[in-house]
N, C-alpha and C. Protein backbone atom coordinates (compact mmCIF):
# COMPACT_ATOMS: atom_id res chain seq x y z
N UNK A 1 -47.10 -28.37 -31.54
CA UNK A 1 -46.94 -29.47 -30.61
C UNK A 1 -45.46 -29.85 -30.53
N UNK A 2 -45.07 -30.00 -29.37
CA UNK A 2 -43.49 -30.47 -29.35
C UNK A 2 -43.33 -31.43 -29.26
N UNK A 3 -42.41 -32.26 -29.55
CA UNK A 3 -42.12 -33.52 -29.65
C UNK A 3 -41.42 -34.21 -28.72
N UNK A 4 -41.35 -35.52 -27.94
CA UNK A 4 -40.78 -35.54 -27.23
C UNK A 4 -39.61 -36.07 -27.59
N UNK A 5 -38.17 -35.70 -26.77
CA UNK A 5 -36.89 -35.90 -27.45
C UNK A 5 -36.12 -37.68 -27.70
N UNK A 6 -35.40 -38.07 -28.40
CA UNK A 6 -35.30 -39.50 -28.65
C UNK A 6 -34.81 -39.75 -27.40
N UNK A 7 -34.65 -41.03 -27.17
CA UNK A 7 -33.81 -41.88 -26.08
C UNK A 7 -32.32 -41.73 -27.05
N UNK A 8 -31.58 -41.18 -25.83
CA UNK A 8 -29.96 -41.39 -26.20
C UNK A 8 -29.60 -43.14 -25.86
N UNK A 9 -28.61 -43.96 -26.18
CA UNK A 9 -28.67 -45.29 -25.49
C UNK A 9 -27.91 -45.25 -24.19
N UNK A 10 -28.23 -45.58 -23.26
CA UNK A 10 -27.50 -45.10 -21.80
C UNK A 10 -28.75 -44.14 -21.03
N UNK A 11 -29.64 -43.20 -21.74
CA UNK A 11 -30.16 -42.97 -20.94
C UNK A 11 -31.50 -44.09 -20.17
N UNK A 12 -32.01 -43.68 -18.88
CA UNK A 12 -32.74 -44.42 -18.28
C UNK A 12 -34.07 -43.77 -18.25
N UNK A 13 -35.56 -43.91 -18.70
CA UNK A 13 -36.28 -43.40 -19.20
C UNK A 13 -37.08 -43.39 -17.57
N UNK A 14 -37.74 -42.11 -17.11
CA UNK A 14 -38.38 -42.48 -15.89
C UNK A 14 -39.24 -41.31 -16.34
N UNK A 15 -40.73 -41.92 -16.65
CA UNK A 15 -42.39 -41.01 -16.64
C UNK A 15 -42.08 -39.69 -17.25
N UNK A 16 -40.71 -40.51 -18.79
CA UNK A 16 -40.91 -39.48 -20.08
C UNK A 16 -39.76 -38.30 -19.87
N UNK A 17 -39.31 -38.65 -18.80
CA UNK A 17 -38.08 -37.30 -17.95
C UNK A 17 -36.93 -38.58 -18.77
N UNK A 18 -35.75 -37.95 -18.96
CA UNK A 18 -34.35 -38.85 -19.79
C UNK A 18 -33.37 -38.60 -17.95
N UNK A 19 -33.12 -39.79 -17.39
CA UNK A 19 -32.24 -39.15 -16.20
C UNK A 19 -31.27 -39.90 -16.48
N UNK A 20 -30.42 -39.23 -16.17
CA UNK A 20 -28.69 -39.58 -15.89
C UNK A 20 -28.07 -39.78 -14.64
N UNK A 21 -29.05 -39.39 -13.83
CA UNK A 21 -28.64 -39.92 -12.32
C UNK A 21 -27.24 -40.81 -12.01
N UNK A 22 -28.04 -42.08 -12.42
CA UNK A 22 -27.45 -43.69 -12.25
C UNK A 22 -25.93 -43.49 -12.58
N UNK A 23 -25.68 -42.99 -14.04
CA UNK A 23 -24.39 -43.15 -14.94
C UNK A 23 -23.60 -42.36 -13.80
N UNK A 24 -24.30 -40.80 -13.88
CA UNK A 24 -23.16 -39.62 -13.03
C UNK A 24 -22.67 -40.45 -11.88
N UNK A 25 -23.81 -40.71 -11.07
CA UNK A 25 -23.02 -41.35 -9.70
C UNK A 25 -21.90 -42.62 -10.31
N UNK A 26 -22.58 -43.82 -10.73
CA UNK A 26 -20.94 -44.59 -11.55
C UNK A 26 -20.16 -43.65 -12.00
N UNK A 27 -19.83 -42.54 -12.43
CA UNK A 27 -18.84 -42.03 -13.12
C UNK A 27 -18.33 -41.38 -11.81
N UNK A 28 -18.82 -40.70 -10.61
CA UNK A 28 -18.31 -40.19 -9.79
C UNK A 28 -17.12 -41.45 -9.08
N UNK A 29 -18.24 -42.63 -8.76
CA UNK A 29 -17.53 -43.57 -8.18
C UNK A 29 -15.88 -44.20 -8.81
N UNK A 30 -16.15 -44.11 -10.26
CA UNK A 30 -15.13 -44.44 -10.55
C UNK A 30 -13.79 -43.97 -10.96
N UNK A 31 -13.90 -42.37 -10.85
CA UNK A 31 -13.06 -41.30 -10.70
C UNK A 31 -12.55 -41.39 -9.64
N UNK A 32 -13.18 -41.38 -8.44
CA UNK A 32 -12.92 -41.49 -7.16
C UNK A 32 -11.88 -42.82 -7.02
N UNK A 33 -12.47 -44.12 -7.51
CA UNK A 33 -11.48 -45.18 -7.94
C UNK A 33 -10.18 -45.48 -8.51
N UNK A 34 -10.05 -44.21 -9.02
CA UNK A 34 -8.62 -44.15 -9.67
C UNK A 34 -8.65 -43.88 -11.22
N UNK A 35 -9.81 -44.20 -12.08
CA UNK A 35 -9.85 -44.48 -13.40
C UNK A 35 -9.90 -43.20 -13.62
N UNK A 36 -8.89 -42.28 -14.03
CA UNK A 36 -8.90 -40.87 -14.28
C UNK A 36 -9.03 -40.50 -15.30
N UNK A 37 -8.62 -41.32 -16.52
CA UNK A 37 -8.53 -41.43 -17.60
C UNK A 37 -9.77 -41.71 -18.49
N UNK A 38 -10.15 -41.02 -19.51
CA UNK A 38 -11.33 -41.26 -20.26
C UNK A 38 -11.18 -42.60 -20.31
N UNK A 39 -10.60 -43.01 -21.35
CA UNK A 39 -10.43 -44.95 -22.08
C UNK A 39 -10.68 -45.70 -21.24
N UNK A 40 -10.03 -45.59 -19.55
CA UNK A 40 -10.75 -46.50 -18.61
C UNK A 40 -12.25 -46.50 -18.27
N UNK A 41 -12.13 -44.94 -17.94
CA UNK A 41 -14.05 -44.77 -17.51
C UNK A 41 -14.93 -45.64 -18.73
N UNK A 42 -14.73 -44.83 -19.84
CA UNK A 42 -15.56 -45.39 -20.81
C UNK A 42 -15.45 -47.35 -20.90
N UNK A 43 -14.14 -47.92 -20.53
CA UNK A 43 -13.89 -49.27 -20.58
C UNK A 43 -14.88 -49.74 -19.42
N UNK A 44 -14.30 -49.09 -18.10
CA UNK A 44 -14.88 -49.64 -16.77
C UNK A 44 -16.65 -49.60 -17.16
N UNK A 45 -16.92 -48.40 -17.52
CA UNK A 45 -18.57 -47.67 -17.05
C UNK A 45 -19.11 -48.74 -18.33
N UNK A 46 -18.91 -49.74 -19.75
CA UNK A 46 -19.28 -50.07 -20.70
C UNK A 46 -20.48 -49.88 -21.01
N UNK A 47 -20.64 -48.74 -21.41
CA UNK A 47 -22.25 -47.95 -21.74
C UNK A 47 -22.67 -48.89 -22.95
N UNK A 48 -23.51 -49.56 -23.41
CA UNK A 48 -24.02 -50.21 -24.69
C UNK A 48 -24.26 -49.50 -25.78
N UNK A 49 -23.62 -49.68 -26.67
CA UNK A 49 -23.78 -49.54 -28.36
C UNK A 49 -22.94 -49.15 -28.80
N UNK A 50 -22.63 -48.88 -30.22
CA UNK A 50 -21.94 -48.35 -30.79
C UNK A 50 -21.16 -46.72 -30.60
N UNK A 51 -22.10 -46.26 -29.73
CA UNK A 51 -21.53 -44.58 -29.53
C UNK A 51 -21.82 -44.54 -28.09
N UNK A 52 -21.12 -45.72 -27.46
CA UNK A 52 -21.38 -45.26 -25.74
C UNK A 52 -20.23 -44.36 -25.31
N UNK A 53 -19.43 -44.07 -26.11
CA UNK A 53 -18.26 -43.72 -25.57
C UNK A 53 -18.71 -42.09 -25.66
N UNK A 54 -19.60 -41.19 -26.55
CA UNK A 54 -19.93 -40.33 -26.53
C UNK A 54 -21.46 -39.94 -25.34
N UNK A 55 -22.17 -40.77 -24.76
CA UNK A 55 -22.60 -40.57 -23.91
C UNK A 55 -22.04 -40.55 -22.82
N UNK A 56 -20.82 -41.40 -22.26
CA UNK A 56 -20.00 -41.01 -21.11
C UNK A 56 -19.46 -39.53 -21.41
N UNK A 57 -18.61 -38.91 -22.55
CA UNK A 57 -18.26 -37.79 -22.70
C UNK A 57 -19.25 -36.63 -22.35
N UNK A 58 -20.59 -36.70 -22.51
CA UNK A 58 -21.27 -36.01 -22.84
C UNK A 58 -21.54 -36.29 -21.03
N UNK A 59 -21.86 -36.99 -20.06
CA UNK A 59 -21.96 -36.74 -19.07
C UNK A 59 -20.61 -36.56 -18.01
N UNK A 60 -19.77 -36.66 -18.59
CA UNK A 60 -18.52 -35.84 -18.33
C UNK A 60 -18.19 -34.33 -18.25
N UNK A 61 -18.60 -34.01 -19.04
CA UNK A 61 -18.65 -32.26 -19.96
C UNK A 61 -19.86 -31.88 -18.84
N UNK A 62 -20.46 -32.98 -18.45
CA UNK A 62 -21.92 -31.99 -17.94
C UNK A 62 -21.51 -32.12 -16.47
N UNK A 63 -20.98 -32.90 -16.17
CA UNK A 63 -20.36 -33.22 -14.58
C UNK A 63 -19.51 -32.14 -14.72
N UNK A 64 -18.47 -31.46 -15.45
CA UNK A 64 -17.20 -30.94 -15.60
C UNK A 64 -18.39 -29.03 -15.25
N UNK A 65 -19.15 -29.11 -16.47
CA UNK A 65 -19.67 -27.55 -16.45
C UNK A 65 -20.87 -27.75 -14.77
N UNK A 66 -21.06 -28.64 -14.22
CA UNK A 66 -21.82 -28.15 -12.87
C UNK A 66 -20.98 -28.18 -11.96
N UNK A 67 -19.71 -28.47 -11.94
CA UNK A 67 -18.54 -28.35 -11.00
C UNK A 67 -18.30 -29.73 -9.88
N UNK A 68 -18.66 -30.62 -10.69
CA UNK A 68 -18.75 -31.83 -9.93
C UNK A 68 -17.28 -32.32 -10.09
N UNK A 69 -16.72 -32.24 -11.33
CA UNK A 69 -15.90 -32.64 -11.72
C UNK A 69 -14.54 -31.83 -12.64
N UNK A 70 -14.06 -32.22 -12.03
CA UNK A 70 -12.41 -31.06 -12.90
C UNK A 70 -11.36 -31.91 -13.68
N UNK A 71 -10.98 -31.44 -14.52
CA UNK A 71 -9.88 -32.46 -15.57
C UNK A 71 -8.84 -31.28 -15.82
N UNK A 72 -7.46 -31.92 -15.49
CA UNK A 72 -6.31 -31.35 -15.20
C UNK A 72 -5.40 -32.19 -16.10
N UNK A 73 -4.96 -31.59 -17.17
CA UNK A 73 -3.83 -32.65 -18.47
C UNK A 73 -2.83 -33.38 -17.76
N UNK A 74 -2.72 -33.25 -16.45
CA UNK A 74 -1.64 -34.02 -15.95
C UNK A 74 -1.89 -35.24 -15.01
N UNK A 75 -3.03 -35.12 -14.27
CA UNK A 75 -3.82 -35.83 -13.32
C UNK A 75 -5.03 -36.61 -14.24
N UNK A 76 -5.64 -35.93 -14.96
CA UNK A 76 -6.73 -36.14 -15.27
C UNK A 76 -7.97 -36.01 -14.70
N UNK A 77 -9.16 -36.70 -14.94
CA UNK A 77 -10.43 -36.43 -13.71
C UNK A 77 -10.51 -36.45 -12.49
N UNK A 78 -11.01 -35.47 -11.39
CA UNK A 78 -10.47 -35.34 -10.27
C UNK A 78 -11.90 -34.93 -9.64
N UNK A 79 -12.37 -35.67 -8.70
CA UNK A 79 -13.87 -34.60 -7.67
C UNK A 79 -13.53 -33.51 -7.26
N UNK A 80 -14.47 -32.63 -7.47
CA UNK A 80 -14.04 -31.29 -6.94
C UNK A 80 -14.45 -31.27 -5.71
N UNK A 81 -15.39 -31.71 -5.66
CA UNK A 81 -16.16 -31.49 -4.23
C UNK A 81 -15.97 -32.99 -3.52
C-alpha cells in the first residue's frame, strides 16, 4: 500500500493532488515585477514557516527545469517565455 506523501507548508491541498499552481503564477508575477533576486522573491512571496524559503527554491528549480524560467548571475530571474 502506498502512502500518501506529507503536505510540504506552502503547498495547497486539492482532492489529495499537492498543487503549486497558485505560488508558480505569484512567482511568475513577481519576476516579471522586477524582484529578480531570490531574498526579494522569497521576502515579497512570504511563504509561512520556518523553511519557506526552501519551498520557493524548490518551485524555482522546477519553474527553471520546465523552461518557464531562466537565471543568469548577472540579471538574475528572467521569463523565458
Amino acid at each position: 500500500m502506498r502512502r500518501k506523501p506529507r503536505p510540504v507548508q506552502g503547498d495547497v491541498e486539492l482532492r489529495g493532488v499537492y498543487m503549486h499552481e497558485e505560488l508558480d503564477k505569484k512567482i511568475i508575477e513577481a519576476v516579471r515585477g522586477g524582484r529578480n533576486q531570490f531574498h526579494r522573491l522569497s521576502e515579497f512571496l512570504a511563504v509561512p514557516g520556518r523553511n519557506g524559503f526552501r519551498v520557493v527554491d524548490r518551485r524555482l528549480q522546477a519553474l527553471r527545469k520546465k523552461g518557464t524560467l531562466k537565471y543568469d548571475r548577472k540579471s538574475g530571474w528572467y521569463v523565458a517565455i
